[in-house]
N, C-alpha and C. Protein backbone atom coordinates (compact mmCIF):
# COMPACT_ATOMS: atom_id res chain seq x y z
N UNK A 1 -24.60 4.80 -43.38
CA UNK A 1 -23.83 5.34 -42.28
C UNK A 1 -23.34 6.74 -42.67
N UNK A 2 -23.58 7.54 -42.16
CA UNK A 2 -23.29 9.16 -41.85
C UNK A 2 -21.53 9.15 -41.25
N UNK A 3 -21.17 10.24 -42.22
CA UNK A 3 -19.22 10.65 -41.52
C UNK A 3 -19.99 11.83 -40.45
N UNK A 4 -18.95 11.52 -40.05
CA UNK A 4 -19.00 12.69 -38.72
C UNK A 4 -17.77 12.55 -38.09
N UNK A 5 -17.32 14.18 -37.92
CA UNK A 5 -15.94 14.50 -37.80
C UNK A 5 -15.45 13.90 -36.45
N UNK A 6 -16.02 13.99 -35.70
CA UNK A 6 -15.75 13.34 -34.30
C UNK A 6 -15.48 11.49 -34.47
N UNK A 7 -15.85 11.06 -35.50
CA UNK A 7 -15.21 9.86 -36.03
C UNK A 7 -13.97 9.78 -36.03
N UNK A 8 -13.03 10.85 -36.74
CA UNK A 8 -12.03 10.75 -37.38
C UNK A 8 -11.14 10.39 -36.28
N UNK A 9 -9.67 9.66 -36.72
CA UNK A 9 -8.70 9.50 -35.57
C UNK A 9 -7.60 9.99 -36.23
N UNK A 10 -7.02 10.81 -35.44
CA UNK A 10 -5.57 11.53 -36.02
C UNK A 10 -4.25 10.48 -35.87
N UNK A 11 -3.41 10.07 -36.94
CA UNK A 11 -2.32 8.99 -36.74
C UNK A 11 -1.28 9.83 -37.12
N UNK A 12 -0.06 10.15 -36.37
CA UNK A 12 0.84 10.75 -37.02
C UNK A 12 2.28 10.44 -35.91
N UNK A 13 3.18 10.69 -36.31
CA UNK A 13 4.35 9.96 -35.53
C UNK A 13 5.50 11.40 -35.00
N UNK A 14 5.30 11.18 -33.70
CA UNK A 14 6.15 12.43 -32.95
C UNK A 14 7.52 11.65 -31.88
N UNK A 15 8.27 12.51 -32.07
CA UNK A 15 9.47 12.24 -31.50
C UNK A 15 9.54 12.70 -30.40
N UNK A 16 10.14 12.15 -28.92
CA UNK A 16 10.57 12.57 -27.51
C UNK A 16 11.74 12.06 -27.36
N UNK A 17 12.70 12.90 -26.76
CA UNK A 17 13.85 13.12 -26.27
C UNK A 17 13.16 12.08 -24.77
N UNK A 18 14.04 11.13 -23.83
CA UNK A 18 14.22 10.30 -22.72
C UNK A 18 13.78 11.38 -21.90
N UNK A 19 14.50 12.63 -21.72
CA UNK A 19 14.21 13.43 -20.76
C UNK A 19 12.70 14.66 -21.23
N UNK A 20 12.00 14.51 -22.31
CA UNK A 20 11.11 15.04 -22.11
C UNK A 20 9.88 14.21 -21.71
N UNK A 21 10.15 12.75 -22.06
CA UNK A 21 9.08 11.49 -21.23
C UNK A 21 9.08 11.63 -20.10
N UNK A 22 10.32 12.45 -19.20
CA UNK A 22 10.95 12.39 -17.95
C UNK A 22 10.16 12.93 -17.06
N UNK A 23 9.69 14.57 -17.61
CA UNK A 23 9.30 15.89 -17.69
C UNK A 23 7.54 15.54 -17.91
N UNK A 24 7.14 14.98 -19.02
CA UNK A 24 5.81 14.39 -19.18
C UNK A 24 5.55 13.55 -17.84
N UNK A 25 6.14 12.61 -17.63
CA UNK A 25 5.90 11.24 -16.14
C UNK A 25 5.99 12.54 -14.99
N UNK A 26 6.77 13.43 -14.65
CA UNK A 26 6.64 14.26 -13.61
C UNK A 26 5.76 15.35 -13.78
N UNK A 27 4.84 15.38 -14.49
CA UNK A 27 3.81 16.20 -14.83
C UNK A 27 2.70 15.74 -14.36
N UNK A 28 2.90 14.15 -14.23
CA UNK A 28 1.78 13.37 -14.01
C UNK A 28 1.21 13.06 -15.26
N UNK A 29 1.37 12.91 -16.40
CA UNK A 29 0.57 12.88 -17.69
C UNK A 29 0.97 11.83 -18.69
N UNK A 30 1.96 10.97 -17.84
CA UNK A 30 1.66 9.42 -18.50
C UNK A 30 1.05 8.65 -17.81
N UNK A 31 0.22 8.07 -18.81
CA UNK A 31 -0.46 6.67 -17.83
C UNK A 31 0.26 5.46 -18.89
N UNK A 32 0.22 4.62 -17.88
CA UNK A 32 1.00 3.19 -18.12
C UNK A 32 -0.09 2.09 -17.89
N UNK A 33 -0.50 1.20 -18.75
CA UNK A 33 -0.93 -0.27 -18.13
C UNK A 33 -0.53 -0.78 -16.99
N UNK A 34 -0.79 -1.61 -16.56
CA UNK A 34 -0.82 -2.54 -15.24
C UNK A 34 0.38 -3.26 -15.05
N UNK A 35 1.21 -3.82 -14.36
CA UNK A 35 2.07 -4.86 -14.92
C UNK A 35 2.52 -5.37 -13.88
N UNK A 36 2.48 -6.66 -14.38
CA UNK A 36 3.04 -7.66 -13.00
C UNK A 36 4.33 -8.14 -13.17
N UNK A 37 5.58 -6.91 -13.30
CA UNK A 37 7.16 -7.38 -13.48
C UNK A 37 7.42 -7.65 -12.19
N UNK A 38 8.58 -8.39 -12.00
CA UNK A 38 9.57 -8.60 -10.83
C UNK A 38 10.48 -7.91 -10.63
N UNK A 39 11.05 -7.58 -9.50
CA UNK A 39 12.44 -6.80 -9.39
C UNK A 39 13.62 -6.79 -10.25
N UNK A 40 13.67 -8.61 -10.29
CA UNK A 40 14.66 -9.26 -11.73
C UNK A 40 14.61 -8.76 -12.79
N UNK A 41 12.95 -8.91 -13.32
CA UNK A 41 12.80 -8.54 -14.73
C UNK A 41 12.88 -7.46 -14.92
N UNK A 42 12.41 -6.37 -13.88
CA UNK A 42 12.69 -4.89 -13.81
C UNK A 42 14.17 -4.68 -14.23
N UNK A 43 15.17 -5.30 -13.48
CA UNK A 43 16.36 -4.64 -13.42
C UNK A 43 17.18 -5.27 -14.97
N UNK A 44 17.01 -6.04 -15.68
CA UNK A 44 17.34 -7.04 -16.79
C UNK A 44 16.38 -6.17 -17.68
N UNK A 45 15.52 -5.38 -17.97
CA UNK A 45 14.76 -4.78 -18.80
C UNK A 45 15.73 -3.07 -18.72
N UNK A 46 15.77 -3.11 -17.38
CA UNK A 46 17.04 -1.30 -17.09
C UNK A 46 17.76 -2.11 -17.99
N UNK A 47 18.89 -3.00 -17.18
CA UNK A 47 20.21 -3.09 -17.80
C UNK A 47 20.19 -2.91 -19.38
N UNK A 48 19.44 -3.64 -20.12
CA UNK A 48 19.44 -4.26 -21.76
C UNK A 48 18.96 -2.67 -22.62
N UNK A 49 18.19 -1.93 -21.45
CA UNK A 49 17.71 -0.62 -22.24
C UNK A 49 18.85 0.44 -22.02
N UNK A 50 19.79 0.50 -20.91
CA UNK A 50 20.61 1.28 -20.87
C UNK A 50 21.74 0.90 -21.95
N UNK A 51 22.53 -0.48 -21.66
CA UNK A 51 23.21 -0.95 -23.02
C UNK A 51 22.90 -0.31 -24.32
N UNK A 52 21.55 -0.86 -24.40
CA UNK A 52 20.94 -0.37 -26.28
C UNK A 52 21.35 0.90 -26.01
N UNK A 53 21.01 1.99 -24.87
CA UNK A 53 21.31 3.65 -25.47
C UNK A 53 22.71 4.10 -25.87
N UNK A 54 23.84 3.24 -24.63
CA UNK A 54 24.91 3.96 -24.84
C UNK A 54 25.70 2.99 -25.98
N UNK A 55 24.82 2.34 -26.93
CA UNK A 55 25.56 1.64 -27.93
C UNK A 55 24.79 2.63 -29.13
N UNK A 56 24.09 3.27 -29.20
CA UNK A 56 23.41 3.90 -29.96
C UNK A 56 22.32 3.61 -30.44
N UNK A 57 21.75 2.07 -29.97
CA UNK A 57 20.77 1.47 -30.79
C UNK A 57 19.78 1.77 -30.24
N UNK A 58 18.73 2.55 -31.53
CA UNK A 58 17.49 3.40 -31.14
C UNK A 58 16.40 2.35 -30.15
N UNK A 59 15.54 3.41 -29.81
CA UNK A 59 14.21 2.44 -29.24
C UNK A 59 13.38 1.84 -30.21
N UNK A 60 12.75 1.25 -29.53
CA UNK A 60 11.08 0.79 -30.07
C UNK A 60 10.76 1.58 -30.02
N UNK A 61 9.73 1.66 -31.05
CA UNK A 61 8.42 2.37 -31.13
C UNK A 61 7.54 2.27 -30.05
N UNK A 62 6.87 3.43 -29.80
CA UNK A 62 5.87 2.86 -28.70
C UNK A 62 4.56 3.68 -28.95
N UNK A 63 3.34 2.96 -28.35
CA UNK A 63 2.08 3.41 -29.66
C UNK A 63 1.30 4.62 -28.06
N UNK A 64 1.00 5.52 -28.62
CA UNK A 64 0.58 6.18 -27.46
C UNK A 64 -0.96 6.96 -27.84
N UNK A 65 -1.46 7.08 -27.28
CA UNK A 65 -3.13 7.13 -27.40
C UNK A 65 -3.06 8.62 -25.98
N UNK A 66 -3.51 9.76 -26.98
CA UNK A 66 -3.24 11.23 -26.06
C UNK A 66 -4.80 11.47 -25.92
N UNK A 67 -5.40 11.18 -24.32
CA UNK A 67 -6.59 11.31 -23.84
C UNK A 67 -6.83 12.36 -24.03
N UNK A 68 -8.67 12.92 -23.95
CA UNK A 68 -8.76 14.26 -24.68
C UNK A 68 -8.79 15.34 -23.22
N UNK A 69 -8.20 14.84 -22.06
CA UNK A 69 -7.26 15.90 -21.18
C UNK A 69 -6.15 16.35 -21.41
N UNK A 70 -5.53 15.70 -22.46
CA UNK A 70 -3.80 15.80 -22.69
C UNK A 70 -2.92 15.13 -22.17
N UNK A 71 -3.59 13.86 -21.67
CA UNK A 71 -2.46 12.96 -20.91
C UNK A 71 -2.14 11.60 -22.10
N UNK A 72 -0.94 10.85 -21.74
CA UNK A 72 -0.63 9.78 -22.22
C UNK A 72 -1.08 8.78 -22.18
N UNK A 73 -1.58 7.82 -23.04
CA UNK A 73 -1.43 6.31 -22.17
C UNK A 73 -0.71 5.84 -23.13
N UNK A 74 0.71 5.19 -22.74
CA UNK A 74 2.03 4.53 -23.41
C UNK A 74 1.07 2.85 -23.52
N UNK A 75 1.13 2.21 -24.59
CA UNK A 75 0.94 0.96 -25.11
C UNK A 75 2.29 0.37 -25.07
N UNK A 76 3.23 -0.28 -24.45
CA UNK A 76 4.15 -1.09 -24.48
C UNK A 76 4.19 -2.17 -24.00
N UNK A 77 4.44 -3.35 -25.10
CA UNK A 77 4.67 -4.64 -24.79
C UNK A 77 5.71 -5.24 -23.57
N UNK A 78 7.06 -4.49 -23.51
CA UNK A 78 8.26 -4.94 -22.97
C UNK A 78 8.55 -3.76 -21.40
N UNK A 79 7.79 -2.68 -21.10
CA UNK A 79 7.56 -1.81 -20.16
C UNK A 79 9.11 -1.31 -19.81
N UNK A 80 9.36 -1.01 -20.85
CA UNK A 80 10.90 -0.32 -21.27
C UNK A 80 10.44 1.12 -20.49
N UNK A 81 9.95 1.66 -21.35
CA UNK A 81 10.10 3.27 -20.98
C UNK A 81 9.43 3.34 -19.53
N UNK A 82 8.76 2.60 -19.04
CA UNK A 82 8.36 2.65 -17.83
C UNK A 82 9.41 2.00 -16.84
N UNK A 83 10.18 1.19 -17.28
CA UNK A 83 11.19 0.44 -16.26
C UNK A 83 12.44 1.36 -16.30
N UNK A 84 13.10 2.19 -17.77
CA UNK A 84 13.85 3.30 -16.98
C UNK A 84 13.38 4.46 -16.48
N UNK A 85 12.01 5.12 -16.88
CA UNK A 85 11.52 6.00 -15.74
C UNK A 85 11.50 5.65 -14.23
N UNK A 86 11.20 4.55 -13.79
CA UNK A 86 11.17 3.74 -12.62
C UNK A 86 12.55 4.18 -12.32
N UNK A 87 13.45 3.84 -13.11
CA UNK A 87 15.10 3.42 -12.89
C UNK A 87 15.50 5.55 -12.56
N UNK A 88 15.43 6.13 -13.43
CA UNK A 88 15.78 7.57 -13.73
C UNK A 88 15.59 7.98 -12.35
N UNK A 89 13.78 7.71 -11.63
CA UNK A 89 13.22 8.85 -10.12
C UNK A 89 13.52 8.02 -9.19
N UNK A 90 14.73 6.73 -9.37
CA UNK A 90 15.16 5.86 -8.15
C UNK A 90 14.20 5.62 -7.20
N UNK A 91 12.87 5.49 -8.12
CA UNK A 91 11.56 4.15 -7.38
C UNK A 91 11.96 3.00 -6.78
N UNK A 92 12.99 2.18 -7.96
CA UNK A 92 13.62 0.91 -7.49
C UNK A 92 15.13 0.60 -6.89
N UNK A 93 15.80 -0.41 -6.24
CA UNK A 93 16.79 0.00 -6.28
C UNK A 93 17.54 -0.79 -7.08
N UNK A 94 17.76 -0.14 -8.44
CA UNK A 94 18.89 -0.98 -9.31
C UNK A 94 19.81 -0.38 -9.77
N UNK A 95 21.15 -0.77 -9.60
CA UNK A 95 22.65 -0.06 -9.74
C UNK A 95 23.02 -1.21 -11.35
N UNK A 96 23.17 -0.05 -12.11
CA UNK A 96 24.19 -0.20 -13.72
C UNK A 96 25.61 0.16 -13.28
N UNK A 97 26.33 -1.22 -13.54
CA UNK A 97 27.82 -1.44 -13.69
C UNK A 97 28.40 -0.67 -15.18
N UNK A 98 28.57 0.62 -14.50
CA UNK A 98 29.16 1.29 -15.53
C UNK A 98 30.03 0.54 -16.60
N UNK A 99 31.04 -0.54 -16.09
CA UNK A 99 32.20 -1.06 -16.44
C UNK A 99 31.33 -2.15 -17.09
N UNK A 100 29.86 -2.73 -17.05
CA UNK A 100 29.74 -3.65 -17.94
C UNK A 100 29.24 -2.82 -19.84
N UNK A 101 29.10 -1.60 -19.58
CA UNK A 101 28.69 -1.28 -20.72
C UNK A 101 29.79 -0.74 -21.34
N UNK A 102 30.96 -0.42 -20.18
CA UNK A 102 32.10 0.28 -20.97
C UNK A 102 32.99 -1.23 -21.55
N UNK A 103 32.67 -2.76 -20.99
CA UNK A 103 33.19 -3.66 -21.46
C UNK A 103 32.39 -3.92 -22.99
N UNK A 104 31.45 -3.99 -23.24
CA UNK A 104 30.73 -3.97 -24.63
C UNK A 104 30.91 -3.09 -25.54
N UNK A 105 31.51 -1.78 -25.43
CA UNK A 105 31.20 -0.96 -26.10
C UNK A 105 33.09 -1.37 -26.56
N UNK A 106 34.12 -1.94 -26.26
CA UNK A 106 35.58 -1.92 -26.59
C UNK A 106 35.55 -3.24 -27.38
């Protein structure tokens, strides 16, 4: 078997700020898998991801595969970053009880 550079796969680990995923999704240049959530699970996936931020507790990792146009495709198990993008361009309609995160955080 012959190497050949077009083999190679580049692995390396880059950081995004919430609002430059924000900026990427309104670019059009994430693609997302398929997913068959519910409104429920949608809004219970917001709630638990907004909690984790304003408690400080970082994200998951999420594995992303950059097509050779320059677009995204996000690999996520739990469709976090896709359920608060959803949540951020008010696609869905789900309201965060300010007062339940300001009750967790005292």
């Amino acid at each position: 078997m012959f190497y050949n550079e077009r083999d190679v796969i580049d692995i390396y680990e880059k950081r995004y700020t919430l609002q430059d995923i924000l900026w990427m999704n309104e670019d059009g240049r994430l693609l997302f898998a398929p997913t068959r959530r519910t409104r429920n699970m949608t809004r219970n996936i917001v709630k638990n991801a907004v909690e984790a931020i304003e408690l400080g507790i970082p994200m998951p990792p999420v594995y992303v595969s950059e097509q050779q146009n320059g677009d995204y495709l996000l690999l996520e198990s739990k469709d976090v970053i896709y359920s608060l993008l959803q949540y951020l361009e008010n696609n869905i309609g789900i309201e965060i009880d300010p007062s339940d995160v300001n009750r967790r955080m005292n």
